[in-house]
PDB file of N, CA and C in Angstrom:
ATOM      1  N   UNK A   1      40.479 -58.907 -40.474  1.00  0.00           N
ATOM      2  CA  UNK A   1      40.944 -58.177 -39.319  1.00  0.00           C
ATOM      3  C   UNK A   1      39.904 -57.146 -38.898  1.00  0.00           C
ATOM      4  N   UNK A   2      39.981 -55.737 -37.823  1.00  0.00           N
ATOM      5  CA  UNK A   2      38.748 -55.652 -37.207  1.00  0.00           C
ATOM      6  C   UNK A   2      40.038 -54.673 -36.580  1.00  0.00           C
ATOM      7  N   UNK A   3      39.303 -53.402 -36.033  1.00  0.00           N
ATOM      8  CA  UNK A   3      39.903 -52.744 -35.196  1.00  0.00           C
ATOM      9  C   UNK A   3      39.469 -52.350 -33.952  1.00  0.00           C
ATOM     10  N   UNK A   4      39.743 -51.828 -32.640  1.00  0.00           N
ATOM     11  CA  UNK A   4      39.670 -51.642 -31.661  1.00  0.00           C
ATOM     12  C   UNK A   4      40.164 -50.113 -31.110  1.00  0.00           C
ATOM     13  N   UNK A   5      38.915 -49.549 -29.973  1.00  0.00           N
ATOM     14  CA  UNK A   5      39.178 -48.201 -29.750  1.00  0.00           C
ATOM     15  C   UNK A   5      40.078 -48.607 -28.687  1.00  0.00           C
ATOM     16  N   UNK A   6      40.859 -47.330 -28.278  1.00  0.00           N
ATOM     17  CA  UNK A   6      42.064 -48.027 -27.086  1.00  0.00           C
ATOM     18  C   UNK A   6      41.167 -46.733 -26.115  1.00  0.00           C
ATOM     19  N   UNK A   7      42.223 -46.451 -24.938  1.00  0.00           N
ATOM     20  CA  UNK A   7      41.620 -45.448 -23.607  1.00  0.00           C
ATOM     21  C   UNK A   7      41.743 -43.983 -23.623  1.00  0.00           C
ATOM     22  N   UNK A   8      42.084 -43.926 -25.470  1.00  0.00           N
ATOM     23  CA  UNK A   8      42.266 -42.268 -25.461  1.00  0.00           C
ATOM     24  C   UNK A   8      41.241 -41.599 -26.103  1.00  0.00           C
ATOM     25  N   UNK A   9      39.999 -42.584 -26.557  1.00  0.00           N
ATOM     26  CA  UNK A   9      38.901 -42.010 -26.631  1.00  0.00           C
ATOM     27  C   UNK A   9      37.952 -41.101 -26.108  1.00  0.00           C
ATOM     28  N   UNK A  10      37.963 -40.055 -26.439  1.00  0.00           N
ATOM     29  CA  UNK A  10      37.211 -39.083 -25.690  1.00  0.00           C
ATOM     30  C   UNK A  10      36.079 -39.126 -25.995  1.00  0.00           C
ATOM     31  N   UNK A  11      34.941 -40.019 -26.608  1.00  0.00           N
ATOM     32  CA  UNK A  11      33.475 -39.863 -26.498  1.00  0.00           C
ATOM     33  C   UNK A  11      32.972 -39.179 -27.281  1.00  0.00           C
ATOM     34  N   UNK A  12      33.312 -38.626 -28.645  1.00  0.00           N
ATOM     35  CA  UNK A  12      32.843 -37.400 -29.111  1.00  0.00           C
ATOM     36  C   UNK A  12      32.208 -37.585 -30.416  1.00  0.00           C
ATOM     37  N   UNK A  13      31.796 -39.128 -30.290  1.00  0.00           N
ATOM     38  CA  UNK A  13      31.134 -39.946 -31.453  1.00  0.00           C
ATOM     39  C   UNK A  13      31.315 -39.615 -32.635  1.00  0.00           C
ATOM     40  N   UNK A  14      32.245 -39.192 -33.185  1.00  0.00           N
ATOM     41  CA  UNK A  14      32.274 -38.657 -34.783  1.00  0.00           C
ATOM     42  C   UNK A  14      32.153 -39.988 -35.702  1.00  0.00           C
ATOM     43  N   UNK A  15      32.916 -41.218 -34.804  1.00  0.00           N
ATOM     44  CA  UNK A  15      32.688 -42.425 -35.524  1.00  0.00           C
ATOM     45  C   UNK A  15      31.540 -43.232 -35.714  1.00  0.00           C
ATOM     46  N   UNK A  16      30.522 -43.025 -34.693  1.00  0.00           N
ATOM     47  CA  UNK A  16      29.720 -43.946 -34.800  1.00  0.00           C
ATOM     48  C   UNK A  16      28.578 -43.394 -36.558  1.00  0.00           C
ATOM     49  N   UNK A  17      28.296 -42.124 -36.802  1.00  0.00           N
ATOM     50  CA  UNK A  17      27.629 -42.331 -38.573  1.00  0.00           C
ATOM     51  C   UNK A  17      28.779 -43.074 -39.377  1.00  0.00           C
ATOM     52  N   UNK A  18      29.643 -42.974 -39.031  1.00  0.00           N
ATOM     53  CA  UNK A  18      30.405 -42.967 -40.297  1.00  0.00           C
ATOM     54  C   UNK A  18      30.795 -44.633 -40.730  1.00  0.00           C
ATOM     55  N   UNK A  19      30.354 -45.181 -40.001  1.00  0.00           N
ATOM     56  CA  UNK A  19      30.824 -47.258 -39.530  1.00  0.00           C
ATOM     57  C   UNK A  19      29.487 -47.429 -40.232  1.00  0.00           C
ATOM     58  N   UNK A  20      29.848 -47.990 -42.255  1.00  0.00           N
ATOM     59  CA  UNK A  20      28.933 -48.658 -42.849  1.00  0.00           C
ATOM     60  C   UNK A  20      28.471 -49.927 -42.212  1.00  0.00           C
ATOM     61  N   UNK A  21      29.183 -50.459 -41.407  1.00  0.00           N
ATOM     62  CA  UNK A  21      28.150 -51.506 -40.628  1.00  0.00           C
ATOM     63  C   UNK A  21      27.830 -51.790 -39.172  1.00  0.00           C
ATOM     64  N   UNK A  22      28.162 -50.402 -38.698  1.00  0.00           N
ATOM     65  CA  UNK A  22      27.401 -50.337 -37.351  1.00  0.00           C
ATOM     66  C   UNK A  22      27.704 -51.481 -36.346  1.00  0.00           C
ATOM     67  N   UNK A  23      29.059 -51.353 -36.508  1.00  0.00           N
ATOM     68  CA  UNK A  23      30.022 -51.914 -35.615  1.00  0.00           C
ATOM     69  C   UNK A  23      30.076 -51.333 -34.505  1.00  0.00           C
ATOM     70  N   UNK A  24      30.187 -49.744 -34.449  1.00  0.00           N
ATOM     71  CA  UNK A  24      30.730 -49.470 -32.919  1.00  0.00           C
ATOM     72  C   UNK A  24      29.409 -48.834 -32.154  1.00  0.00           C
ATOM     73  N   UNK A  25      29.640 -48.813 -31.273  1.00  0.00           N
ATOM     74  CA  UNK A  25      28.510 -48.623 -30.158  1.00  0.00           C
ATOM     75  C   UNK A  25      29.749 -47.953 -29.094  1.00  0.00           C
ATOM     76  N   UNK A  26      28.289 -47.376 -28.043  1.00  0.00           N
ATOM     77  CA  UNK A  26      28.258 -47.011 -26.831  1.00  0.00           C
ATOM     78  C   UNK A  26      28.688 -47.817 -26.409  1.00  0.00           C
ATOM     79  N   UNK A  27      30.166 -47.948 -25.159  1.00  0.00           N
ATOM     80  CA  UNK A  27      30.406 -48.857 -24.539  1.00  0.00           C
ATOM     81  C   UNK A  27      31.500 -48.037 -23.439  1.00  0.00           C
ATOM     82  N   UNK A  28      32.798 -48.536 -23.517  1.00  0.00           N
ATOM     83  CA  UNK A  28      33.706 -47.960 -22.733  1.00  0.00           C
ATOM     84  C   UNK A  28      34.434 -47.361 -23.013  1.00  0.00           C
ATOM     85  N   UNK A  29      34.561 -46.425 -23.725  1.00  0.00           N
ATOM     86  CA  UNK A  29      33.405 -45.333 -23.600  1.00  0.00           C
ATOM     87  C   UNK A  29      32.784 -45.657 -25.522  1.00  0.00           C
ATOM     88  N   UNK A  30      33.695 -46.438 -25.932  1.00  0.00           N
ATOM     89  CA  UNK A  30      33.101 -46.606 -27.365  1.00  0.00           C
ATOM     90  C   UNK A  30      33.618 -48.166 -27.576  1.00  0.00           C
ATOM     91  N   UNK A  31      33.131 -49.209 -28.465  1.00  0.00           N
ATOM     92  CA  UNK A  31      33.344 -49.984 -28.549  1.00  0.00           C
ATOM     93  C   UNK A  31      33.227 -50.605 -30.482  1.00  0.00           C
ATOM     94  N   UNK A  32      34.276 -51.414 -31.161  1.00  0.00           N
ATOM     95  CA  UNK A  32      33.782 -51.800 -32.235  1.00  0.00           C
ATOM     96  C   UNK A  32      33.596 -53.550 -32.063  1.00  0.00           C
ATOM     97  N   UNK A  33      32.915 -53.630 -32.559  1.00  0.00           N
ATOM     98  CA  UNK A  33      32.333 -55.148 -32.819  1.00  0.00           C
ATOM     99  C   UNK A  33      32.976 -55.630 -33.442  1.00  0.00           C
ATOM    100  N   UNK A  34      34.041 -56.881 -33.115  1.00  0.00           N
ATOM    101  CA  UNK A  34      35.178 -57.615 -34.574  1.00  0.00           C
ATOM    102  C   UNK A  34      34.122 -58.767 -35.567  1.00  0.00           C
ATOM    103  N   UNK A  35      32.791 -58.467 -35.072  1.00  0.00           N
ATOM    104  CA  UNK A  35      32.333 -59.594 -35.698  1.00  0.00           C
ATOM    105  C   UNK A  35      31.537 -58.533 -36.648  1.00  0.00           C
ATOM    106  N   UNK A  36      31.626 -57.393 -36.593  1.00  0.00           N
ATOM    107  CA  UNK A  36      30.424 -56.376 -37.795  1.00  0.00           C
ATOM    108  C   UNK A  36      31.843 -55.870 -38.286  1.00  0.00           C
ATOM    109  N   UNK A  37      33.537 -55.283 -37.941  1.00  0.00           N
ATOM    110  CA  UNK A  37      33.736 -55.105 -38.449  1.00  0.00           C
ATOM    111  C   UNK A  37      34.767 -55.165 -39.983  1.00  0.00           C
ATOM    112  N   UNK A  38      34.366 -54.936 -40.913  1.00  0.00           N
ATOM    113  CA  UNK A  38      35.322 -55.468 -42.101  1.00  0.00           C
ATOM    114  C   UNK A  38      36.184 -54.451 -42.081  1.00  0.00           C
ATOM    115  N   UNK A  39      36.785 -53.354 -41.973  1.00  0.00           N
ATOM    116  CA  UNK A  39      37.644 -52.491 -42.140  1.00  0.00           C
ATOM    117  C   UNK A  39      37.151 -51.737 -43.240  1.00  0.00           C
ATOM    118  N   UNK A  40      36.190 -51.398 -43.376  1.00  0.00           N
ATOM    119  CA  UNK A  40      34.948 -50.967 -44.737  1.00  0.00           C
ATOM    120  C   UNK A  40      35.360 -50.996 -46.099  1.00  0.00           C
ATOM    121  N   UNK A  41      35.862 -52.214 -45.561  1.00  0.00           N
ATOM    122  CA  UNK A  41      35.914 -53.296 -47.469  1.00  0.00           C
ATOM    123  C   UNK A  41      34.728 -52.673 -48.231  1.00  0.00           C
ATOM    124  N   UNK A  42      34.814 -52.490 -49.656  1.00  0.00           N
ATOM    125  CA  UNK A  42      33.446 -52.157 -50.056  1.00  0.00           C
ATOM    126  C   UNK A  42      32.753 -51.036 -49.913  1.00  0.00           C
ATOM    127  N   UNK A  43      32.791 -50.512 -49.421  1.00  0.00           N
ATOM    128  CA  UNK A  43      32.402 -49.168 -48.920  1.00  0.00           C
ATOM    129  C   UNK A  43      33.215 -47.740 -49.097  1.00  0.00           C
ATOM    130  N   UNK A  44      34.463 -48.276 -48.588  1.00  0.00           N
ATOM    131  CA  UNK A  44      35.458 -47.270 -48.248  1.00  0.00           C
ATOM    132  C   UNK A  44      36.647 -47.461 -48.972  1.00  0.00           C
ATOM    133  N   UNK A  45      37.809 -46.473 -49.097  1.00  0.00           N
ATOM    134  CA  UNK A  45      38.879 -47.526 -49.557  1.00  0.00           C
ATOM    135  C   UNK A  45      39.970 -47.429 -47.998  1.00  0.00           C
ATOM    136  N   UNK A  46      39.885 -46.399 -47.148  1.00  0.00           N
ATOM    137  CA  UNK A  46      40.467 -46.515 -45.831  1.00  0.00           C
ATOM    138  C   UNK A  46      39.101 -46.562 -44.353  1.00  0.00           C
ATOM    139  N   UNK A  47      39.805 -47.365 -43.560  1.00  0.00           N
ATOM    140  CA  UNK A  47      38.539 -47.336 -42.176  1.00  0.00           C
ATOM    141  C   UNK A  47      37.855 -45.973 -41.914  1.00  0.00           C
ATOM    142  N   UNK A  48      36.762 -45.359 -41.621  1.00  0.00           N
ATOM    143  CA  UNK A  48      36.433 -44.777 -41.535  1.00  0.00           C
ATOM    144  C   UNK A  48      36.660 -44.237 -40.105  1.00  0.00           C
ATOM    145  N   UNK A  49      36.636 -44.868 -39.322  1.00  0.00           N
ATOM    146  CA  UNK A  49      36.583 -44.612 -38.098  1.00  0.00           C
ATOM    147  C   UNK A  49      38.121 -44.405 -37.784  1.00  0.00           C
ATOM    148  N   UNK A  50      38.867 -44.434 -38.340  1.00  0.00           N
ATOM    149  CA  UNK A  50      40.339 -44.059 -38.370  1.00  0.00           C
ATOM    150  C   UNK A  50      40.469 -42.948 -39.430  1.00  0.00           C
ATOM    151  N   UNK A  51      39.850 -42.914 -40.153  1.00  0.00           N
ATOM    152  CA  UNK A  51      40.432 -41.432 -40.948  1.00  0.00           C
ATOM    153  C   UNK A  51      39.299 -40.169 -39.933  1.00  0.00           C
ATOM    154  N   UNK A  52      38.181 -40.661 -39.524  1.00  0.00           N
ATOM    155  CA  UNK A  52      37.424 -39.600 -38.827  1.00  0.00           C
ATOM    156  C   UNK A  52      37.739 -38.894 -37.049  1.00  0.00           C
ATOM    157  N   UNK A  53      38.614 -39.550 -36.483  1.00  0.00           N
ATOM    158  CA  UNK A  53      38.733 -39.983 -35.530  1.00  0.00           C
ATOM    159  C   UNK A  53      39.997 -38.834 -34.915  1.00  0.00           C
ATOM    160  N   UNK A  54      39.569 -38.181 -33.996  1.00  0.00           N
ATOM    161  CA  UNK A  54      40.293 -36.484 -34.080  1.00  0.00           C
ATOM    162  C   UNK A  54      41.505 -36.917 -33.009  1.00  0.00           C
ATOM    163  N   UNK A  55      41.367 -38.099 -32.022  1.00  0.00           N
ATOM    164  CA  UNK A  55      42.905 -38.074 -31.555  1.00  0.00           C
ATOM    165  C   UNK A  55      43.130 -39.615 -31.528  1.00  0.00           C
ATOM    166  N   UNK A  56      42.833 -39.968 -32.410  1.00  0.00           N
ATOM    167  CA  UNK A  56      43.639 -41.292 -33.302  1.00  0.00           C
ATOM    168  C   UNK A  56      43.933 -42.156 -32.157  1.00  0.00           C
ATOM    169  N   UNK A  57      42.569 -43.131 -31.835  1.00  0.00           N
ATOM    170  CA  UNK A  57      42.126 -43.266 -30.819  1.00  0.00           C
ATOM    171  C   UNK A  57      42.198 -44.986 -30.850  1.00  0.00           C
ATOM    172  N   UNK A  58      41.756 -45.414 -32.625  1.00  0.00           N
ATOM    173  CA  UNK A  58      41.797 -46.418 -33.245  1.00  0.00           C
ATOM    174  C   UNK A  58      42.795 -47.372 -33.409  1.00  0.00           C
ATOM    175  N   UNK A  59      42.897 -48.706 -33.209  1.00  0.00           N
ATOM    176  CA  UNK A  59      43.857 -49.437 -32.976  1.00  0.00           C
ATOM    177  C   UNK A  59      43.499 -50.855 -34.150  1.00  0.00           C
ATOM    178  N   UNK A  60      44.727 -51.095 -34.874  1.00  0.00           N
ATOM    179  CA  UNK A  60      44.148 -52.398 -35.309  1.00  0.00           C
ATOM    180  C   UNK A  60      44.756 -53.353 -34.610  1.00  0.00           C
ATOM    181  N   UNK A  61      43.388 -54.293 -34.896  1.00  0.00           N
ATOM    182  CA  UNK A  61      43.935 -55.964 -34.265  1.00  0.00           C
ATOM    183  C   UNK A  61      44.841 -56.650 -35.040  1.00  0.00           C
ATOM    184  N   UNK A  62      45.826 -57.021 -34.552  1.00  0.00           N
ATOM    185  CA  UNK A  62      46.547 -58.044 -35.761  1.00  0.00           C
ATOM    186  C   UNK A  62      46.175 -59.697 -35.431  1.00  0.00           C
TER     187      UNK A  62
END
């Protein structure tokens, strides 16, 4: 599975260091890649970009 920013992203990149595989990018206004991301299996034991993420902005795909 792979998660997705929704339209309440405010731009304030806290996520993009924190994505061990450089999934999300610059986009509208932020974007994650379902093909870079693992949910930081390995890395992490929760998504990073969801525990960093100041108005919980992050959405998973089911």
């Amino acid at each position: 599975m792979a998660y997705t920013i929704n339209d309440e992203c405010t731009a304030c990149g806290i996520c993009l260091p924190e994505c061990p595989n450089s999934a999300i990018s610059e986009g509208d206004p932020y974007v994650i890649d379902p093909e870079k991301c693992n949910e930081c299996e390995g890395f992490h034991d929760v998504p990073q970009c969801v525990d960093v993420c100041p108005v919980e902005c992050v959405d998973h795909i089911d």
